[in-house]
N, C-alpha and C. Protein backbone atom coordinates (compact mmCIF):
# COMPACT_ATOMS: atom_id res chain seq x y z
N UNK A 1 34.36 -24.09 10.38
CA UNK A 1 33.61 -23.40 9.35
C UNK A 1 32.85 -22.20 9.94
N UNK A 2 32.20 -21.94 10.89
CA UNK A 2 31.69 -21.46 11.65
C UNK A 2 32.44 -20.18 11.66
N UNK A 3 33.19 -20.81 12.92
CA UNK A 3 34.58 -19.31 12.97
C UNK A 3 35.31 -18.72 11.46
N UNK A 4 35.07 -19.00 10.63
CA UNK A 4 35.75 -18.47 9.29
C UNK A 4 34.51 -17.94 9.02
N UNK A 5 33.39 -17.99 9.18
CA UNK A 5 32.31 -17.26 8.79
C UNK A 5 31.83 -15.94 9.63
N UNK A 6 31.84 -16.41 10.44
CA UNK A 6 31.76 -15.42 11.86
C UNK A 6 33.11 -14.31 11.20
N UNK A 7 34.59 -14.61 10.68
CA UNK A 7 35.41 -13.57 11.10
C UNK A 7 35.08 -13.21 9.40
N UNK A 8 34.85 -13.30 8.59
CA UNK A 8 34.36 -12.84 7.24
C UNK A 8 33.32 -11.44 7.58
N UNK A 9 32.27 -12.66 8.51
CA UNK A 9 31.51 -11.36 8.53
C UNK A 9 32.03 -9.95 9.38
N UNK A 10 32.87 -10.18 10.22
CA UNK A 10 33.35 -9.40 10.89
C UNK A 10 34.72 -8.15 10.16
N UNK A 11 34.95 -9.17 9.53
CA UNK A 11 36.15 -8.19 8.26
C UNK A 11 35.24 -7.16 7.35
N UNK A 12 34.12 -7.96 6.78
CA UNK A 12 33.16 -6.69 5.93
C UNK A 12 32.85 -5.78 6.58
N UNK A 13 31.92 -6.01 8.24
CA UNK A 13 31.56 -5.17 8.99
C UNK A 13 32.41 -4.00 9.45
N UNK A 14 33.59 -4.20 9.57
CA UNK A 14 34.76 -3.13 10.62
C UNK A 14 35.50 -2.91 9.13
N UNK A 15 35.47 -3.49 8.06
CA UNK A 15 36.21 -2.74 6.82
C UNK A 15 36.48 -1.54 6.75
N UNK A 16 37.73 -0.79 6.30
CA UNK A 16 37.54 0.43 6.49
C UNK A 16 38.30 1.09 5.11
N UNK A 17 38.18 -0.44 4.32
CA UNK A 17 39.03 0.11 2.83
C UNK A 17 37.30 0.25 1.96
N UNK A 18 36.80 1.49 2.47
CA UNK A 18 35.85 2.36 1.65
C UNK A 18 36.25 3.51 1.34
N UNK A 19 35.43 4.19 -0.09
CA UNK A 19 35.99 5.30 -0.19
C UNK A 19 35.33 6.69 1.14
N UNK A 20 36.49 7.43 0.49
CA UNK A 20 36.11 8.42 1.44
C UNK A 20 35.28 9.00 1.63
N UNK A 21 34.43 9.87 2.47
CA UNK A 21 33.42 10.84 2.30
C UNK A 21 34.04 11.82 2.26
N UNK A 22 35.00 12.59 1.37
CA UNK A 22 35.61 14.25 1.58
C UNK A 22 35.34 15.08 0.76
N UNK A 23 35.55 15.98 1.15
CA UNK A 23 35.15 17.23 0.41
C UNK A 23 35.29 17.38 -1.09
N UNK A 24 34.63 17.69 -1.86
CA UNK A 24 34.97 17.58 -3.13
C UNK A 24 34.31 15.89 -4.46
N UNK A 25 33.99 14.97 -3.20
CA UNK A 25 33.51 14.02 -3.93
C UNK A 25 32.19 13.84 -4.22
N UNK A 26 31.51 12.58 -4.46
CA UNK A 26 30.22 13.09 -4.83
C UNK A 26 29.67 11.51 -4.61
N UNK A 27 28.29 11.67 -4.47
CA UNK A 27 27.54 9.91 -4.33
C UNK A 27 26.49 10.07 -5.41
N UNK A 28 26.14 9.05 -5.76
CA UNK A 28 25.49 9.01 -6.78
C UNK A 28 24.55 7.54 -6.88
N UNK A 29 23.41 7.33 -7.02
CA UNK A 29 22.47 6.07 -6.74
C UNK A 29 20.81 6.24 -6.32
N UNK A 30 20.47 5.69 -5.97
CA UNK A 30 18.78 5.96 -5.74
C UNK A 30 18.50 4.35 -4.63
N UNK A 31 17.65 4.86 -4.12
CA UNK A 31 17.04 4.26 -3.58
C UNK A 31 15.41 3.77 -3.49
N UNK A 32 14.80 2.96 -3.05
CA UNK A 32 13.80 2.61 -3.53
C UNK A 32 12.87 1.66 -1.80
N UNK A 33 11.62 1.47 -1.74
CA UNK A 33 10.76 1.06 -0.53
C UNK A 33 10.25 -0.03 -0.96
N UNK A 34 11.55 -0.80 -1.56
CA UNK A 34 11.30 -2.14 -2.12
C UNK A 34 10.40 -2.95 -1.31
N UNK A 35 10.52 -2.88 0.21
CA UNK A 35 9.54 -3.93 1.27
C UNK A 35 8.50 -3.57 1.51
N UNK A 36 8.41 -1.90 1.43
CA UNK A 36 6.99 -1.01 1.09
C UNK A 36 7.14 -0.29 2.26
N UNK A 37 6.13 0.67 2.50
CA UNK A 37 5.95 1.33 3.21
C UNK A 37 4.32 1.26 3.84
N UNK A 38 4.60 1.01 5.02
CA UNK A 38 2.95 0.98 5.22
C UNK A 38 2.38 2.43 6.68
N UNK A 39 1.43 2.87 6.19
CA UNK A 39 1.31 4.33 7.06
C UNK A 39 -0.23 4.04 7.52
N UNK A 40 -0.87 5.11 8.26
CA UNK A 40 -1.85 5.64 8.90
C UNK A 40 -2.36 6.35 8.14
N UNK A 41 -3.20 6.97 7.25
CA UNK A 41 -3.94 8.31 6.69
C UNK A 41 -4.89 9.11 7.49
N UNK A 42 -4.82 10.33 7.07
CA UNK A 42 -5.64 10.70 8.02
C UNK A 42 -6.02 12.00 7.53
N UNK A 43 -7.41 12.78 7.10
CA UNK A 43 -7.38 13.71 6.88
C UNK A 43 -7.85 15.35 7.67
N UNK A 44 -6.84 16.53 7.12
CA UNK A 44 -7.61 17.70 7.63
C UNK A 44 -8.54 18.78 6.34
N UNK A 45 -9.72 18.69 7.44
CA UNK A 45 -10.19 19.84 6.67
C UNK A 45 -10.60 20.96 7.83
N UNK A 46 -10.13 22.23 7.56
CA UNK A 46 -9.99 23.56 8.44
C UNK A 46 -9.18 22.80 9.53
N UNK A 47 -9.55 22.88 10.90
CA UNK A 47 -8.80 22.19 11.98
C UNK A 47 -9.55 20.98 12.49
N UNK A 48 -10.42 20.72 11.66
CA UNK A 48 -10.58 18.84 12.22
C UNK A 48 -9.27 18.08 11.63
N UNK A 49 -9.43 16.69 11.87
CA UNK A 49 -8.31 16.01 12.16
C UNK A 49 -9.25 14.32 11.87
N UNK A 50 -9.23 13.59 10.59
CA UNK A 50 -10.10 12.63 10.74
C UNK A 50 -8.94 11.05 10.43
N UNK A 51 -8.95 9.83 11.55
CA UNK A 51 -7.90 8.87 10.65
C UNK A 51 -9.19 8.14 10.15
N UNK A 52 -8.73 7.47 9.01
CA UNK A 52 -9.72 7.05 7.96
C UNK A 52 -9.61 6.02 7.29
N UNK A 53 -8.07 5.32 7.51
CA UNK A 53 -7.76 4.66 7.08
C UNK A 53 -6.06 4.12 6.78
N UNK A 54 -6.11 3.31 6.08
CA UNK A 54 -4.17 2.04 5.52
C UNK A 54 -4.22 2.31 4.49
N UNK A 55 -2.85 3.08 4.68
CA UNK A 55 -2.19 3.05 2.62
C UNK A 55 -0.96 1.89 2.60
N UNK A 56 -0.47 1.94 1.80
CA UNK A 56 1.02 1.60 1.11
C UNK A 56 1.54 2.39 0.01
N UNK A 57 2.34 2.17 -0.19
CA UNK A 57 2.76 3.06 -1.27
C UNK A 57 4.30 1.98 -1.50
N UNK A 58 5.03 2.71 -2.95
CA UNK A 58 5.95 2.09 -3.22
C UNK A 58 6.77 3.26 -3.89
N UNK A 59 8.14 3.58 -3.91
CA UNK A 59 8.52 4.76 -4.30
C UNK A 59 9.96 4.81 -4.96
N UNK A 60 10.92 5.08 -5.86
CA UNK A 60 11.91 4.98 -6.53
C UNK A 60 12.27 6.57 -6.47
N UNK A 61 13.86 6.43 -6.10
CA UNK A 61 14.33 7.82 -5.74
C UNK A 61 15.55 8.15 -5.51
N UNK A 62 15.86 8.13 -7.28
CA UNK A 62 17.55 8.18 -8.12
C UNK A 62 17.82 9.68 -7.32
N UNK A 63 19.22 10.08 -6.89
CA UNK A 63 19.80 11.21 -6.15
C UNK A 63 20.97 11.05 -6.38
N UNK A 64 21.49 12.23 -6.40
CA UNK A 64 23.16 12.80 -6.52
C UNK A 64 23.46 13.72 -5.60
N UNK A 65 24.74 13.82 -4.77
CA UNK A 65 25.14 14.38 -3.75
C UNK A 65 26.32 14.94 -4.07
N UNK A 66 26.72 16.28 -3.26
CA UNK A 66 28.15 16.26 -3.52
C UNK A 66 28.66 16.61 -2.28
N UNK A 67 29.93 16.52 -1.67
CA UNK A 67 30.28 16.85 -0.61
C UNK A 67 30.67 18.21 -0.06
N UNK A 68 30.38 19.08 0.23
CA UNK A 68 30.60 19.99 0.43
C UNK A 68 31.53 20.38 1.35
N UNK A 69 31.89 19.85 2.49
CA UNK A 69 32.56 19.40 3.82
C UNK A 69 32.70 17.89 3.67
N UNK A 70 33.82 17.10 4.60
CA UNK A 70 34.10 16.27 4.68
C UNK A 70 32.94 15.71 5.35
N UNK A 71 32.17 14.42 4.85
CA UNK A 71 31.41 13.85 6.07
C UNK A 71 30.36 14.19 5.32
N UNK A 72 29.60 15.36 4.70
CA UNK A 72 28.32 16.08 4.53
C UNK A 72 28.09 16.72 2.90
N UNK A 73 26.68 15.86 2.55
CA UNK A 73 26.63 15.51 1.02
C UNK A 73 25.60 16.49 1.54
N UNK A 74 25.21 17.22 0.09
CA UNK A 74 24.09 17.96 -0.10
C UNK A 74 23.88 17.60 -2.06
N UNK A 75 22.51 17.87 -2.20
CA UNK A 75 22.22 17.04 -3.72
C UNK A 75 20.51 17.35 -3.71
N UNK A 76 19.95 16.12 -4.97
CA UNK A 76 18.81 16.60 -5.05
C UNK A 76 18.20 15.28 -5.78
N UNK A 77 17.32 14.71 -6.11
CA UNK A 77 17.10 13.58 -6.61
C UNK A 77 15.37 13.96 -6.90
N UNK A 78 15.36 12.33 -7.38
CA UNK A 78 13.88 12.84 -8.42
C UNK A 78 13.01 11.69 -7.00
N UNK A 79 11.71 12.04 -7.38
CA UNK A 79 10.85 11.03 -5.98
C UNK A 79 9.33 10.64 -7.40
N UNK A 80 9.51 9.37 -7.52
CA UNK A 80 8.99 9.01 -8.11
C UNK A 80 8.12 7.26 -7.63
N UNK A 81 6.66 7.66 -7.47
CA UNK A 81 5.95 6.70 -6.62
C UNK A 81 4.55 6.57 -7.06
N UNK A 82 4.30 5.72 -6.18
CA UNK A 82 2.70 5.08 -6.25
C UNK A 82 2.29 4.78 -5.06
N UNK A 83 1.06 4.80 -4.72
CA UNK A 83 0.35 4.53 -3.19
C UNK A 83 -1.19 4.48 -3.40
N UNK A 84 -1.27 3.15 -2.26
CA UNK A 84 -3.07 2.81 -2.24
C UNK A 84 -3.41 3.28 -0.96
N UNK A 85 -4.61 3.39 -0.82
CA UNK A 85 -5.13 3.90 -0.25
C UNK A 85 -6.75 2.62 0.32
N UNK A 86 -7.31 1.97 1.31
CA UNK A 86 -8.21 1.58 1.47
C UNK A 86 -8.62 2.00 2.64
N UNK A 87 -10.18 2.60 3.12
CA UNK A 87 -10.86 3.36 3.59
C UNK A 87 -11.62 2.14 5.06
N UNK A 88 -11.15 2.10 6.31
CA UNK A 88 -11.31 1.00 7.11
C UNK A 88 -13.05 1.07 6.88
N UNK A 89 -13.42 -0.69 7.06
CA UNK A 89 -14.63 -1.16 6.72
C UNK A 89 -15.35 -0.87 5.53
N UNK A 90 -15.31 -0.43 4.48
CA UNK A 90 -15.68 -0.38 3.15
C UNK A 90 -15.07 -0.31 2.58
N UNK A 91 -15.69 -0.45 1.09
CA UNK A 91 -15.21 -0.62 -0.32
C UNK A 91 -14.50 0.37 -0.93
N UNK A 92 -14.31 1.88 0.17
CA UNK A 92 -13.71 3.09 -0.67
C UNK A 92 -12.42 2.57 -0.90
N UNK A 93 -11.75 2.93 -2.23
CA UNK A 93 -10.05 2.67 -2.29
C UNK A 93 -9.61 4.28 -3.10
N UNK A 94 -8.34 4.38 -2.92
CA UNK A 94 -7.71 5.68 -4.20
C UNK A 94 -6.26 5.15 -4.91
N UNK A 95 -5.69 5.55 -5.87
CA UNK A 95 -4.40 5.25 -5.98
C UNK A 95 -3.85 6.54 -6.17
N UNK A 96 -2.79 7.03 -6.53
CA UNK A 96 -1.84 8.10 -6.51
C UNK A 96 -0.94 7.82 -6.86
N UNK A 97 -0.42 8.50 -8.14
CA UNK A 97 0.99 8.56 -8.90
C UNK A 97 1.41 9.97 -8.77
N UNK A 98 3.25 9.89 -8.35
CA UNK A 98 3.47 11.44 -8.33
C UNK A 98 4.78 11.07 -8.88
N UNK A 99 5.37 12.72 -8.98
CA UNK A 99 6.72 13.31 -9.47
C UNK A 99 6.82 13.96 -8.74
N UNK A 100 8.11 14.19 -7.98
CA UNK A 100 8.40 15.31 -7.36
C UNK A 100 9.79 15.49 -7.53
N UNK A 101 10.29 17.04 -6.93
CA UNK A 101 12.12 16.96 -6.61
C UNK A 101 12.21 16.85 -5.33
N UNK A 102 13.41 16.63 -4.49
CA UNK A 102 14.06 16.37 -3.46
C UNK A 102 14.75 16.32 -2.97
N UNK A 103 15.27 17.88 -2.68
CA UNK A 103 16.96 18.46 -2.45
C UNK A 103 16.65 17.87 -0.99
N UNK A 104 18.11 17.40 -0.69
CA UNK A 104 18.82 16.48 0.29
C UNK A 104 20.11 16.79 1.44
N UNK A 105 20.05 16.44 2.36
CA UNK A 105 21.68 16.31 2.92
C UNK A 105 21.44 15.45 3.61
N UNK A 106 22.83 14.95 3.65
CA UNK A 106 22.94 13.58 4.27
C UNK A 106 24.84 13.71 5.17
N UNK A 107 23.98 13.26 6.05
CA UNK A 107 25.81 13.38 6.94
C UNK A 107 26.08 12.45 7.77
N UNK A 108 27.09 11.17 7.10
CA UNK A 108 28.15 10.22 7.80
C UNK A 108 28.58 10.56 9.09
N UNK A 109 28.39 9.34 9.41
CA UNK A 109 29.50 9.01 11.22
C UNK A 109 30.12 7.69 10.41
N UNK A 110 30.92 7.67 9.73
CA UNK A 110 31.45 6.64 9.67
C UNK A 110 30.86 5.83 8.58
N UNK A 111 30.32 4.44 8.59
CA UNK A 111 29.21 4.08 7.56
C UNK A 111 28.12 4.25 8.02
N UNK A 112 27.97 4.55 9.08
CA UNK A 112 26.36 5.04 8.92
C UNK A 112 25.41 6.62 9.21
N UNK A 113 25.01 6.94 8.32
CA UNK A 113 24.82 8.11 8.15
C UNK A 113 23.25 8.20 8.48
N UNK A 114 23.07 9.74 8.32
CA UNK A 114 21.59 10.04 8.60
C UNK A 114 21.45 10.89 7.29
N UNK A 115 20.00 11.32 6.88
CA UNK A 115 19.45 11.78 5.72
C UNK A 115 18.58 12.29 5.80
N UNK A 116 18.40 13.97 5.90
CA UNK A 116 17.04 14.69 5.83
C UNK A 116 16.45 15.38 4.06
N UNK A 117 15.13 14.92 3.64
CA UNK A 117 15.00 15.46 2.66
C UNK A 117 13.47 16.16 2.36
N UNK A 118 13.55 16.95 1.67
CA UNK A 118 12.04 17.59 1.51
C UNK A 118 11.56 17.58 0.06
N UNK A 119 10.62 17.46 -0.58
CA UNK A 119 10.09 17.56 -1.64
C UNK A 119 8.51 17.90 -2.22
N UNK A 120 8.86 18.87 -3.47
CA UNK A 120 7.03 19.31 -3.52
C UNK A 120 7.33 18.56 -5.54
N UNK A 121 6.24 18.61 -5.98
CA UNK A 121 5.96 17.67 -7.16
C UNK A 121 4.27 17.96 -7.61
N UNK A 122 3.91 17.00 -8.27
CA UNK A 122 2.54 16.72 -8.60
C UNK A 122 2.04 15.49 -8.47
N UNK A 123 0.85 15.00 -8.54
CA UNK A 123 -0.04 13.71 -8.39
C UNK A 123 -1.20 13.31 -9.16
N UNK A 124 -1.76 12.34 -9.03
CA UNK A 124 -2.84 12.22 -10.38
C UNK A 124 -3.57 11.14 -9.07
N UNK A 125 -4.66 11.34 -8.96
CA UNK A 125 -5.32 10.42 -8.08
C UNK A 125 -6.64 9.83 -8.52
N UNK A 126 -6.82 8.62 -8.07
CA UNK A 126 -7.97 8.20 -9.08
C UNK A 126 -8.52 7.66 -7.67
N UNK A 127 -10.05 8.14 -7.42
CA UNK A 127 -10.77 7.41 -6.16
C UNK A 127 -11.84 6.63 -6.78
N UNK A 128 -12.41 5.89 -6.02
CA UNK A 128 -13.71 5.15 -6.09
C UNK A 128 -14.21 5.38 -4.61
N UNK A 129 -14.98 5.85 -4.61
CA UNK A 129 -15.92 6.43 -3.09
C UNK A 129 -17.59 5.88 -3.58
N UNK A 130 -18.63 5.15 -2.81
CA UNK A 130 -19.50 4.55 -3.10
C UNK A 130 -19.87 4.15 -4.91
N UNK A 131 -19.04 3.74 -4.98
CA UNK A 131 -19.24 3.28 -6.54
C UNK A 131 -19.07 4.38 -7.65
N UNK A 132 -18.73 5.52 -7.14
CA UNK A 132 -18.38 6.25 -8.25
C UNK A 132 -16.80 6.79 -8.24
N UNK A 133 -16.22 6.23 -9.47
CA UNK A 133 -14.61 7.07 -9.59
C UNK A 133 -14.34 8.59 -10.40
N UNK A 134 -13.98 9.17 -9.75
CA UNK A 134 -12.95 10.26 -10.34
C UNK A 134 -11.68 10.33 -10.27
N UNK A 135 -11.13 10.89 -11.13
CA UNK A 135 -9.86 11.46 -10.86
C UNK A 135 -9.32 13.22 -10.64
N UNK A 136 -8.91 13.40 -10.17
CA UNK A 136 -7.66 14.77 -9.84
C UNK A 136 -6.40 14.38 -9.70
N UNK A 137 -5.66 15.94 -9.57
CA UNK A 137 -4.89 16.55 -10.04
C UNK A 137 -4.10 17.36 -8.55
N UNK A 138 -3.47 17.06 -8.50
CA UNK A 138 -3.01 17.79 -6.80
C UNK A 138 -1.40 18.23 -6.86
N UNK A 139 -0.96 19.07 -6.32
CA UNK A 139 -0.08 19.45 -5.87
C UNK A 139 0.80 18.55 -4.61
N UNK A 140 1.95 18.55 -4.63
CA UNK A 140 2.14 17.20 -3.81
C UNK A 140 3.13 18.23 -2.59
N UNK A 141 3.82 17.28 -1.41
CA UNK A 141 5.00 17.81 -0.57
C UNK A 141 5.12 16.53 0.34
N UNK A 142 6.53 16.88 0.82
CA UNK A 142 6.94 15.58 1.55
C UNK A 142 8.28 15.89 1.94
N UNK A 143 8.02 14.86 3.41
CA UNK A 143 9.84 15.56 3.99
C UNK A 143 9.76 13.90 4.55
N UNK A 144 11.18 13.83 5.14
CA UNK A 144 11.51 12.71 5.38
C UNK A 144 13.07 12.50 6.15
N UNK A 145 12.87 11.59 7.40
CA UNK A 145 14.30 11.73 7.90
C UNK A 145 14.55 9.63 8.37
N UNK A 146 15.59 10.13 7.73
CA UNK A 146 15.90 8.42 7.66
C UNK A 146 17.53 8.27 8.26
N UNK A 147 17.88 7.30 8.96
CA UNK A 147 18.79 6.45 8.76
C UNK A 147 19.13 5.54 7.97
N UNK A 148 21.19 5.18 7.75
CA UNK A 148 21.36 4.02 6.86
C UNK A 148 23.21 3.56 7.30
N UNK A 149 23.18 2.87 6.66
CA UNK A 149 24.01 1.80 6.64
C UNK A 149 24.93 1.71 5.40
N UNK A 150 25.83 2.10 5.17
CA UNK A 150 26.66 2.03 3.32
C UNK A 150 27.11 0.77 3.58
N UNK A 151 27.15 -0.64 3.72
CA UNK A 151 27.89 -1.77 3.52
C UNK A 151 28.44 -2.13 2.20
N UNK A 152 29.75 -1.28 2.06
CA UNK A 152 30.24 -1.32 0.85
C UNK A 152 30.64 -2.49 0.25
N UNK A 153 30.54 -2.86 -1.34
CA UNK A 153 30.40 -4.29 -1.69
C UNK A 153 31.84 -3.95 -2.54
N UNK A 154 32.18 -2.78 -2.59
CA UNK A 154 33.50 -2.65 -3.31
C UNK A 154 34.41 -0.99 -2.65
N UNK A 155 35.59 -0.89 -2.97
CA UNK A 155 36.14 0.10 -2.83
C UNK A 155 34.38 1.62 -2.88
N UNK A 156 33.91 1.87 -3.90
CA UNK A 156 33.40 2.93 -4.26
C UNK A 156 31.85 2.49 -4.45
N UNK A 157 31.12 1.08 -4.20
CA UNK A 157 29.75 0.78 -4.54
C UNK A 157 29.39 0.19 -3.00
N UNK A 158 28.32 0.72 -2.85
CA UNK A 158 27.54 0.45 -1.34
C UNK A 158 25.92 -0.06 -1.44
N UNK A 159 25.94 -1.27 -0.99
CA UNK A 159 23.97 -1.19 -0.59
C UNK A 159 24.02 -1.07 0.71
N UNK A 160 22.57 -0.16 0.87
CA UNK A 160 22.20 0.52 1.92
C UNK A 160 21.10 0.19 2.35
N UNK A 161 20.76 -0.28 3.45
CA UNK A 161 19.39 -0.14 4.17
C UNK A 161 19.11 0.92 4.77
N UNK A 162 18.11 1.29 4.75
CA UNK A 162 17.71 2.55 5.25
C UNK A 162 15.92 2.41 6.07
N UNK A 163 16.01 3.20 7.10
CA UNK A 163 14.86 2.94 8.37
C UNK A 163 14.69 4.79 8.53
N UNK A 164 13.20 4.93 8.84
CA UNK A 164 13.17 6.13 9.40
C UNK A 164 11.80 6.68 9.48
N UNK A 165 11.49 8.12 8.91
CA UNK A 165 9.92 8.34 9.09
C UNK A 165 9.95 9.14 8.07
N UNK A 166 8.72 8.59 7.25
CA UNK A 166 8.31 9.61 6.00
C UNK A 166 6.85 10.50 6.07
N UNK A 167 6.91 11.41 5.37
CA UNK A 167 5.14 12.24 5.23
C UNK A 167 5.41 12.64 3.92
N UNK A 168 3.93 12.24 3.31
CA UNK A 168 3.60 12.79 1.90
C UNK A 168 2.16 13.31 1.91
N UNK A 169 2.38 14.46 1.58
CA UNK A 169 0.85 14.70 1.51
C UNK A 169 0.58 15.62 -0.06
N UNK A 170 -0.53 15.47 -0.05
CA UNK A 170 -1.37 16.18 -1.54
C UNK A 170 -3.02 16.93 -1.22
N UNK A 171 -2.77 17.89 -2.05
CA UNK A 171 -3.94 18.70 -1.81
C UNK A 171 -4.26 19.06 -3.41
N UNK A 172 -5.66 19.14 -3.21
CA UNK A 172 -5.97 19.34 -5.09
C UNK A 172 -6.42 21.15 -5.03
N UNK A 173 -6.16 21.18 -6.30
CA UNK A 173 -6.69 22.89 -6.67
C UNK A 173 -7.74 23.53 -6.30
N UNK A 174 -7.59 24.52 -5.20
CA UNK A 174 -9.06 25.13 -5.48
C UNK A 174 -10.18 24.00 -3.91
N UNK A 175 -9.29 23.61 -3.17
CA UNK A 175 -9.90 22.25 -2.12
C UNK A 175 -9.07 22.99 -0.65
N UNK A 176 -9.95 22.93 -0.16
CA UNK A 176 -9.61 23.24 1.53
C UNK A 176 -9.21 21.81 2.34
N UNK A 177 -8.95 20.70 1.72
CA UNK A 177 -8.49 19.47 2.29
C UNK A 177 -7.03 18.59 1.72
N UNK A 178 -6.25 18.75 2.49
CA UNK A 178 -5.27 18.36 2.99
C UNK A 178 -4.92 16.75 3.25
N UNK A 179 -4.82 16.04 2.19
CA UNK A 179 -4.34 14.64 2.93
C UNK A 179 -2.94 14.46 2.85
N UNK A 180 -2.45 13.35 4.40
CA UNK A 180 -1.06 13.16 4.27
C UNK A 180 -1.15 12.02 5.10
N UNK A 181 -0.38 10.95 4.10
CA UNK A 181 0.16 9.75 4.58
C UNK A 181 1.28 10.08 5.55
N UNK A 182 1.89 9.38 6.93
CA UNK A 182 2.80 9.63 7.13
C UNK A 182 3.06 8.68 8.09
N UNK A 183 4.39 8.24 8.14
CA UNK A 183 4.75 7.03 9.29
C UNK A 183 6.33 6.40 9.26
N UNK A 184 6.20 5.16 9.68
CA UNK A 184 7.68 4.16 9.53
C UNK A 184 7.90 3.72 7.93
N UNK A 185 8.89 4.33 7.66
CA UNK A 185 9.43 4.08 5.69
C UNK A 185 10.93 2.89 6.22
N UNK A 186 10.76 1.99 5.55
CA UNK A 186 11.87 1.43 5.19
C UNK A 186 12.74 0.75 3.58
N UNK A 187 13.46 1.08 3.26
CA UNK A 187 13.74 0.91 1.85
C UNK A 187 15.64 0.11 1.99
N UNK A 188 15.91 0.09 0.15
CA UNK A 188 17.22 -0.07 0.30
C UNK A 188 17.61 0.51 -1.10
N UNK A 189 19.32 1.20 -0.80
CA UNK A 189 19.19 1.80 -1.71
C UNK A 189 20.59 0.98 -2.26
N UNK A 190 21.57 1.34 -3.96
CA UNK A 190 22.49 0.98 -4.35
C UNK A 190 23.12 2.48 -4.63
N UNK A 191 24.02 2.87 -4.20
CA UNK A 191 24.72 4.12 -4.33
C UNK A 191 26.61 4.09 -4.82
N UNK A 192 26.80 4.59 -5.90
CA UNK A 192 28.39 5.06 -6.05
C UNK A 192 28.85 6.20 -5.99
N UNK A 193 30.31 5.59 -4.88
CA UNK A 193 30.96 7.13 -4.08
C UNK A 193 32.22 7.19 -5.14
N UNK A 194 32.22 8.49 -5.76
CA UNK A 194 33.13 9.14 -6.59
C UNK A 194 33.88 9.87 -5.96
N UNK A 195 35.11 9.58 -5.81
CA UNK A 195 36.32 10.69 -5.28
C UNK A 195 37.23 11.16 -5.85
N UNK A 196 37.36 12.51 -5.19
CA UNK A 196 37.88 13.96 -6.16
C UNK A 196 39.19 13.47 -6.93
């Protein structure tokens, strides 16, 4: 039983009846930081440099690619998230909801590929700082370079794990301060490869 399991897993792994990555086709799916993401914060104002504190965040991020070259998707997807914020040793907390876009490329070795993406958007942030809350309004940006894995579950459908390093940061209107989460992102995504 063992050895029939062992060579199962070994047939999915070295499979090579996936679709193609060639020119002319296209991927299509989103991905998401289902296990979370956990970062460092840290803020600048002029050229200080202050860490301040542990976020998390959680983020959903439907994308479409097309191939342009064999091997190499270029596309754009929506970045749609949430993130806390708690301030080490006190009661300060923030949350943050954003929208952003997030033109992409992504380029295969085989099944496992790499993925650079950048994105600017908006945010809505709600703090509580010594007992009093406000909210703003910020301008958002974020880049991100990840690795992944397509372990295709059919000819043309793949789940993906994906590992790498993300930064998001937001600045409000009219504010000389700069915050940006940034660190180890891990997520998984469900993607379908369409060929020409």
């Amino acid at each position: 039983m063992k050895k029939l399991f062992l060579a199962t897993v070994a047939a999915l792994f070295f499979s090579t009846s996936f679709a193609q990555f060639s020119q002319g086709s296209f991927v299509m799916g989103g991905s998401t930081n289902l296990a979370g993401s956990f970062t460092t914060s840290k803020s600048k104002t002029g050229g200080a440099t202050t860490t301040n504190g542990k976020s998390s965040s959680f983020f959903i991020q439907p994308q479409a690619g097309y191939f342009v070259i064999d091997n190499l998707a270029v596309g754009t997807g929506l970045s749609i998230g949430t993130s806390s914020y708690k301030a080490d040793g006190s009661s300060d907390k923030s949350s943050v909801t954003s929208f952003g876009i997030t033109p992409l490329a992504r380029y295969y070795f085989d099944k496992i590929y790499v993925q650079g993406s950048i994105g600017f958007g908006s945010s809505k942030t709600k703090n509580t700082f010594g007992g009093t809350t406000t909210e703003t309004t910020q301008n958002t940006g974020s880049w991100s370079l990840l690795a992944g894995y397509a372990f295709f579950l059919s000819d043309a459908i793949a789940l993906e794990p994906q590992l790498g390093y993300s930064s998001f940061s937001y600045k409000s209107k009219g504010s000389n301060t700069k915050t940006i989460n940034s660190g180890i992102a891990f997520g998984i995504g469900l993607y379908a490869y369409i060929s020409k």
